[in-house]
Protein backbone atom coordinates (compact mmCIF):
# COMPACT_ATOMS: atom_id res chain seq x y z
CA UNK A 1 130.45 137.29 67.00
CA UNK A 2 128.70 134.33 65.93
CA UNK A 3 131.05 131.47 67.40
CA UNK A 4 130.62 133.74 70.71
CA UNK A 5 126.73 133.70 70.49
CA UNK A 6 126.17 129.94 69.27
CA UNK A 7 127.06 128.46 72.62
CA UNK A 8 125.09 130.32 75.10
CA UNK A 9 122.05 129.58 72.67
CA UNK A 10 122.76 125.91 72.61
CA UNK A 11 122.89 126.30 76.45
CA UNK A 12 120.09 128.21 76.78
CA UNK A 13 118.14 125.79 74.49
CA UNK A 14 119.13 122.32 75.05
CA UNK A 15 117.85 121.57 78.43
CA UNK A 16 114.43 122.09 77.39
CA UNK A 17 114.31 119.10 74.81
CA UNK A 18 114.34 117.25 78.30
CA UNK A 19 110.86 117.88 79.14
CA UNK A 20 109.93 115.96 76.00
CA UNK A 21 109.89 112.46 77.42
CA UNK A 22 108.65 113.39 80.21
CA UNK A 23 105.57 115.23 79.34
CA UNK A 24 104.58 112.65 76.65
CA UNK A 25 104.62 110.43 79.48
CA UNK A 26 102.72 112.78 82.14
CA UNK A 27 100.45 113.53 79.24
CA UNK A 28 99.70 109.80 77.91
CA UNK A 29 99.44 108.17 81.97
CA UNK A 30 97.88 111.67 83.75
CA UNK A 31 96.32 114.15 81.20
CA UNK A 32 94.71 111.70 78.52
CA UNK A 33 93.02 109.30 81.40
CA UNK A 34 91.89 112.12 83.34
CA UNK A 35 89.81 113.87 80.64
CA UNK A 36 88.34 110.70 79.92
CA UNK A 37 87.64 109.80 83.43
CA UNK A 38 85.89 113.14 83.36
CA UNK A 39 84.52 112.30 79.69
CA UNK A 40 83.04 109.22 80.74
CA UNK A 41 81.44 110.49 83.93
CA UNK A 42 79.25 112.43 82.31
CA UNK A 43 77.67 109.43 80.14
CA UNK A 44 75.87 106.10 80.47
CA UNK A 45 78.64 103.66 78.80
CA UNK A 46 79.57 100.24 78.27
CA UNK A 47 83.13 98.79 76.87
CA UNK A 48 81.28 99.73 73.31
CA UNK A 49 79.07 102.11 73.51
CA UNK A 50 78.41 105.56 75.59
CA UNK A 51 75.65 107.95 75.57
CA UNK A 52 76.04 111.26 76.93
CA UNK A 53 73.85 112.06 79.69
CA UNK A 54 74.95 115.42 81.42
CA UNK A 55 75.08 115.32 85.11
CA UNK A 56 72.50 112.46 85.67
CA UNK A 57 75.02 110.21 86.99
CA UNK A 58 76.23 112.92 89.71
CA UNK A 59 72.53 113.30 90.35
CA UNK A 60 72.40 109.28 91.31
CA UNK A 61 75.97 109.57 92.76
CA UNK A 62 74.53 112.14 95.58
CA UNK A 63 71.42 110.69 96.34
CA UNK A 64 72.90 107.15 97.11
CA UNK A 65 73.16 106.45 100.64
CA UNK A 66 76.28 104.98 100.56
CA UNK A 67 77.88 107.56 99.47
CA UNK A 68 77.12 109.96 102.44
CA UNK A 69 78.26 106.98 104.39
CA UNK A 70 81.13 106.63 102.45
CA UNK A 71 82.29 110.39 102.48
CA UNK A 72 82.10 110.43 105.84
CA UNK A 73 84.14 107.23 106.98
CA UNK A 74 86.69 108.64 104.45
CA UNK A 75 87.07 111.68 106.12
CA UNK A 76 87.18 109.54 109.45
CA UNK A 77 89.79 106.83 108.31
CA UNK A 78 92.15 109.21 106.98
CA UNK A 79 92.48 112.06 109.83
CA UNK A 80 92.47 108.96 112.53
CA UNK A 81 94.81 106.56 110.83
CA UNK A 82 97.22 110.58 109.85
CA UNK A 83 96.78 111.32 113.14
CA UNK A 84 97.55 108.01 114.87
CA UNK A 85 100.73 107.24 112.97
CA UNK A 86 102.34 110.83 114.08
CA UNK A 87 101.38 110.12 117.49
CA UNK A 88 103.04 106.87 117.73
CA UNK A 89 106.03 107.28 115.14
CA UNK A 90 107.38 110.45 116.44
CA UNK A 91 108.00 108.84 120.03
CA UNK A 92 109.57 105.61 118.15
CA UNK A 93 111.81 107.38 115.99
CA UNK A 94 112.70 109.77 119.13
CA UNK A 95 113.41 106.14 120.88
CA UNK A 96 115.45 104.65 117.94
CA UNK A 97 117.65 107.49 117.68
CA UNK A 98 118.68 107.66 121.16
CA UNK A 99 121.34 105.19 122.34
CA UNK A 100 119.42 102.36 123.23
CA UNK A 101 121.30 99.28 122.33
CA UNK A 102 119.92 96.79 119.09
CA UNK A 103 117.81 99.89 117.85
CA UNK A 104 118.98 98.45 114.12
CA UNK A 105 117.00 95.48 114.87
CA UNK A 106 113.71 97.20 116.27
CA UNK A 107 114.10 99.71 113.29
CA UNK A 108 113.62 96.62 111.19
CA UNK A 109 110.76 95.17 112.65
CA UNK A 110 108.70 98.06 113.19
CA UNK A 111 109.76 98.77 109.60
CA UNK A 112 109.06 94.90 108.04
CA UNK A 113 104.95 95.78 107.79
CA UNK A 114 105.75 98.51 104.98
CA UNK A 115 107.06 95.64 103.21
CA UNK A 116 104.09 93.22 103.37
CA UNK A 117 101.55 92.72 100.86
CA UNK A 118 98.13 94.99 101.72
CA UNK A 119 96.08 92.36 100.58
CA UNK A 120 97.96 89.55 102.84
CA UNK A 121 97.92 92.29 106.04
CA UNK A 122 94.13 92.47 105.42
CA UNK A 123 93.31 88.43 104.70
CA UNK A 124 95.66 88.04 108.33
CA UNK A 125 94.23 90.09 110.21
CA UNK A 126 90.07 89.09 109.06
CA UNK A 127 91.50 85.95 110.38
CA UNK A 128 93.21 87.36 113.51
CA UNK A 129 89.97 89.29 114.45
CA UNK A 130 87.93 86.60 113.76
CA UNK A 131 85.00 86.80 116.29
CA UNK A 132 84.72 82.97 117.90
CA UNK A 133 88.37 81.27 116.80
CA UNK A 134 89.74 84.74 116.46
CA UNK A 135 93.46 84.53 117.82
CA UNK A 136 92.64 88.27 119.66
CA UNK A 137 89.67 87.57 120.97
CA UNK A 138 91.59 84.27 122.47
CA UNK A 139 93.75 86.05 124.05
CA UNK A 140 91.29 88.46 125.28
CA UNK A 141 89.64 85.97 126.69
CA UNK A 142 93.06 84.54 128.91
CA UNK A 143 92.12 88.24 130.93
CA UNK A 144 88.42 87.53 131.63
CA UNK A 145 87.77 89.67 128.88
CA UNK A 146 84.51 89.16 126.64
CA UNK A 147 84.98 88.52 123.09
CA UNK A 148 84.62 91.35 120.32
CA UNK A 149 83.27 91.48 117.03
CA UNK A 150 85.76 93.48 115.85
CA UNK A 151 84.70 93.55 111.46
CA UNK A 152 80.99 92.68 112.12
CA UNK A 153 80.31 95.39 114.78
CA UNK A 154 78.84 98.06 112.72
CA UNK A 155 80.59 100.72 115.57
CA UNK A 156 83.74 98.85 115.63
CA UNK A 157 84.49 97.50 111.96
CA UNK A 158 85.72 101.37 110.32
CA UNK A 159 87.78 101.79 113.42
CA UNK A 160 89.27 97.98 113.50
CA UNK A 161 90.69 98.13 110.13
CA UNK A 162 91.75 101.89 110.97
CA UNK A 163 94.13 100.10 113.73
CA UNK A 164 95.36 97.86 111.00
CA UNK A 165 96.43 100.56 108.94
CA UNK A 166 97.81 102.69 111.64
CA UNK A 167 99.92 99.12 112.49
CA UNK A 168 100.99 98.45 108.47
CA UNK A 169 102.05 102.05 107.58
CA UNK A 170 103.54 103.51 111.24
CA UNK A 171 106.92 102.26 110.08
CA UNK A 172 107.62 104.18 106.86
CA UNK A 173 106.56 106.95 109.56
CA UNK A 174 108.97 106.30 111.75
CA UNK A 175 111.64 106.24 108.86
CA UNK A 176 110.83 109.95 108.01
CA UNK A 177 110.89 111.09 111.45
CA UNK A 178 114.59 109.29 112.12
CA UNK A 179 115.42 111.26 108.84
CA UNK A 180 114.43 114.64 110.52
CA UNK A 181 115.84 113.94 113.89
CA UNK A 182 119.12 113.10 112.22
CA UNK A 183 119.25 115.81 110.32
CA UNK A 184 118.93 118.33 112.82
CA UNK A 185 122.71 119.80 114.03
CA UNK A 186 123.85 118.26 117.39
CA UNK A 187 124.91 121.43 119.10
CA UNK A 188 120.75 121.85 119.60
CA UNK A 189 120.86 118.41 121.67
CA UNK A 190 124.16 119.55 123.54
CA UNK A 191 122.41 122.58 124.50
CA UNK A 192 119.32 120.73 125.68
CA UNK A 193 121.31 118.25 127.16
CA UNK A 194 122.15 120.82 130.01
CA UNK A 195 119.02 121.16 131.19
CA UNK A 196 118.92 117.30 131.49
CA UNK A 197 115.28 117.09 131.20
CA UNK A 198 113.98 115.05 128.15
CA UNK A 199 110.79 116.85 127.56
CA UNK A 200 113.09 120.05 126.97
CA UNK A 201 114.49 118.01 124.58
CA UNK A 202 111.33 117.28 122.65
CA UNK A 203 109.13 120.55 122.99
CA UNK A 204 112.21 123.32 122.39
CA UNK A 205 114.37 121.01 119.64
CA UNK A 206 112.87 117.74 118.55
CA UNK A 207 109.52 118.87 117.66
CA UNK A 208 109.94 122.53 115.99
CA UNK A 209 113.31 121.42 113.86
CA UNK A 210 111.42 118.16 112.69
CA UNK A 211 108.57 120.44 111.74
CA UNK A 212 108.97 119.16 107.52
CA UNK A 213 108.94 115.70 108.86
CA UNK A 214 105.56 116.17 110.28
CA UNK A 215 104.28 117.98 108.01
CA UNK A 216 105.27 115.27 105.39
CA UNK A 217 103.87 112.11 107.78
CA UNK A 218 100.78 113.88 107.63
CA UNK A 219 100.16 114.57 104.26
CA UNK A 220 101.51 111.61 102.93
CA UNK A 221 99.44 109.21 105.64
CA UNK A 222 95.89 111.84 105.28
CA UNK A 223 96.74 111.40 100.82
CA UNK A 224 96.66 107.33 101.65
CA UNK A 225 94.12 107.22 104.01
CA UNK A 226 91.38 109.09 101.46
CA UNK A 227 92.08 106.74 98.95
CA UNK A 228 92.32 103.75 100.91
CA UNK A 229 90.89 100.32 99.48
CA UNK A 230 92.66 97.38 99.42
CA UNK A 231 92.41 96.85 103.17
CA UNK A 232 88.93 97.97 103.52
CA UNK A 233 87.71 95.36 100.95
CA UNK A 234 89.82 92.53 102.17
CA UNK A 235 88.93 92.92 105.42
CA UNK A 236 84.91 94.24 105.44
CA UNK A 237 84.19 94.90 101.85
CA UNK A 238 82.60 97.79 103.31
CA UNK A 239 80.38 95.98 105.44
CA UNK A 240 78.91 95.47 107.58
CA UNK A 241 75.69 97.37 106.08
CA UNK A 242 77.80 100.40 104.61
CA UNK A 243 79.89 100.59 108.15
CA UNK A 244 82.82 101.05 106.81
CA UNK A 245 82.43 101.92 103.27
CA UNK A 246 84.73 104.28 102.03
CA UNK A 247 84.61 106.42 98.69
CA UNK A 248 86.72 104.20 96.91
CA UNK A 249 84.70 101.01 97.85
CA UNK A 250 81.57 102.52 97.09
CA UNK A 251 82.88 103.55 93.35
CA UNK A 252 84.03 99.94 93.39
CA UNK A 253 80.93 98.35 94.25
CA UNK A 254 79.14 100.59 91.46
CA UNK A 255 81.85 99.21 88.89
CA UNK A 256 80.88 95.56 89.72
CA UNK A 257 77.18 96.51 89.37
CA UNK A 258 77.80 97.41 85.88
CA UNK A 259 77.10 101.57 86.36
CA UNK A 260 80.55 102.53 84.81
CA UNK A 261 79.17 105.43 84.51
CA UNK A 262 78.47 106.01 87.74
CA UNK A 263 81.71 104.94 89.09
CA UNK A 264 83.61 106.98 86.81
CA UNK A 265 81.64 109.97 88.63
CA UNK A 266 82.20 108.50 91.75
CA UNK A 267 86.07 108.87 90.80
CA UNK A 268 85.52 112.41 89.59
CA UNK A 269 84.23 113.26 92.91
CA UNK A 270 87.08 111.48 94.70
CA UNK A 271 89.58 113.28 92.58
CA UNK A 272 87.78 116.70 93.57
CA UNK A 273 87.54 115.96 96.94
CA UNK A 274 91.91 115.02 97.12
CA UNK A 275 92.38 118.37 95.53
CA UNK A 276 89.64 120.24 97.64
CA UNK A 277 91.67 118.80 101.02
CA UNK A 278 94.88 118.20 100.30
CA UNK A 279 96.36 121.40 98.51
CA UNK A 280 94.78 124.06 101.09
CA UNK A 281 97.11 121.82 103.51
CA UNK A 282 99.54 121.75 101.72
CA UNK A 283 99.50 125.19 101.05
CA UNK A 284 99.08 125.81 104.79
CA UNK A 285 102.39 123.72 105.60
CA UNK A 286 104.40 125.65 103.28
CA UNK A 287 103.60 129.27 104.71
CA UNK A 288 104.40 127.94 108.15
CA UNK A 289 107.87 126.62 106.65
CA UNK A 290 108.67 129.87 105.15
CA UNK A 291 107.08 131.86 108.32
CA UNK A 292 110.16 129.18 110.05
């Protein structure tokens, strides 16, 4: 009886000393900084010292006026730059799938932005959009068309680097919408085939049985786009004014200042607000999967 028992209790058992590693890990790089974060958020506090001071620093966070600026171009920069990168990726990965010849090489070149450096995307294109020597606004101005301030116009600037964005990131896009198109059986196409119309094609097989891939693009791109930086600051360091300020440049600009404090709020809030979007979506995207 016992030789018969010992093994399915080693089986039962053993996997489990797997989760080990990994939650020291989860627990030393997730769990340990994040109670801190919230820790230190609620105190006045240099490298040294910290004195606890409730919810004063929320208090300050709130009134700021950045910060109403800066919630609301985040809300703006990630459900245009989501938004955009669906609109345009699904029709390119439709277009790369289809038999077109040296769609290898255009896969590649759409794709070769993912690859770059943010920071050298941003510096390139504050160049590129460069109001007077700009190389845009020079060829703009082949067509008779005036020049633009594209980073200094306070109307223009959140939308400008937006565009940027939308350019940089519509490739890894693209990749997960091949995926899904790929993936889906080619007896649909043969059927749609026979009604030789291409927008058949796209509203009764493309779009519903690439439904996860969407749903991914979306989440993944609206996830970046709230906690966007690196290209904001490269390229307008939130200016100009608090144009295009977003939440994470604002908590930036409060570290630099000195209020750790404050910024360690500010990335309380951005934390809440992440959770407060993103799961109801994701929760959303899943029932509609399962209703599929």
């Amino acid at each position: 009886m016992e030789a018969t028992l010992r093994p399915k209790t080693v089986l039962r058992t053993y996997p489990h000393w797997f989760y080990i590693p990994a939650g020291i890990v989860f627990a030393i790089f997730f769990v340990v900084p994040t109670v801190l974060a919230f820790y230190f958020s609620l105190t006045r506090w240099t490298l040294f010292d910290a004195t606890f001071i409730g919810l004063d620093n929320y208090e300050r966070f709130f009134n700021d006026p950045q910060l109403t600026a800066g919630l609301r171009n985040t809300f703006i920069y990630a459900v245009l730059t989501s938004g955009l990168k669906v609109v345009i990726a699904l029709p390119l990965a439709m277009l790369l799938t289809s038999s077109i010849r040296l769609k290898g090489l255009f896969r590649g070149i759409i794709f070769f932005p993912v690859l770059v450096s943010t920071v050298a995307v941003g510096i390139t294109f504050g160049a590129l959009m460069q109001p007077s020597i700009g190389l845009i606004n020079t060829a703009l101005g082949v067509f008779g068309i005036p020049r633009i301030d594209w980073l200094g116009d306070p109307d223009l600037a959140l939308f400008s680097v937006a565009l940027v964005d939308v350019w940089k990131g519509v490739g890894i896009a693209m990749v997960i919408f091949i995926a899904g198109i790929l993936s889906i059986p080619l007896d649909y196409f043969d059927a749609a085939r026979l009604e030789g119309e291409t927008w058949i094609k796209f509203r009764y097989v493309i779009l519903p049985l690439s439904r996860n891939a969407t749903f991914t693009v979306i989440l993944l791109s609206f996830i970046s786009g709230l906690r966007t930086f690196d290209l904001i600051w490269t390229m307008t360091r939130g200016g100009p004014g608090f144009a295009s300020d977003v939440l994470t440049s604002v908590i930036y600009k409060q570290y630099q200042a000195g209020f750790y404090g404050l910024s360690a709020a500010g990335n309380v809030v951005l934390f809440v607000l992440v959770t407060i979007l993103v799961y109801p979506l994701m929760r959303f995207f899943q029932r509609v999967e399962i209703e599929l």
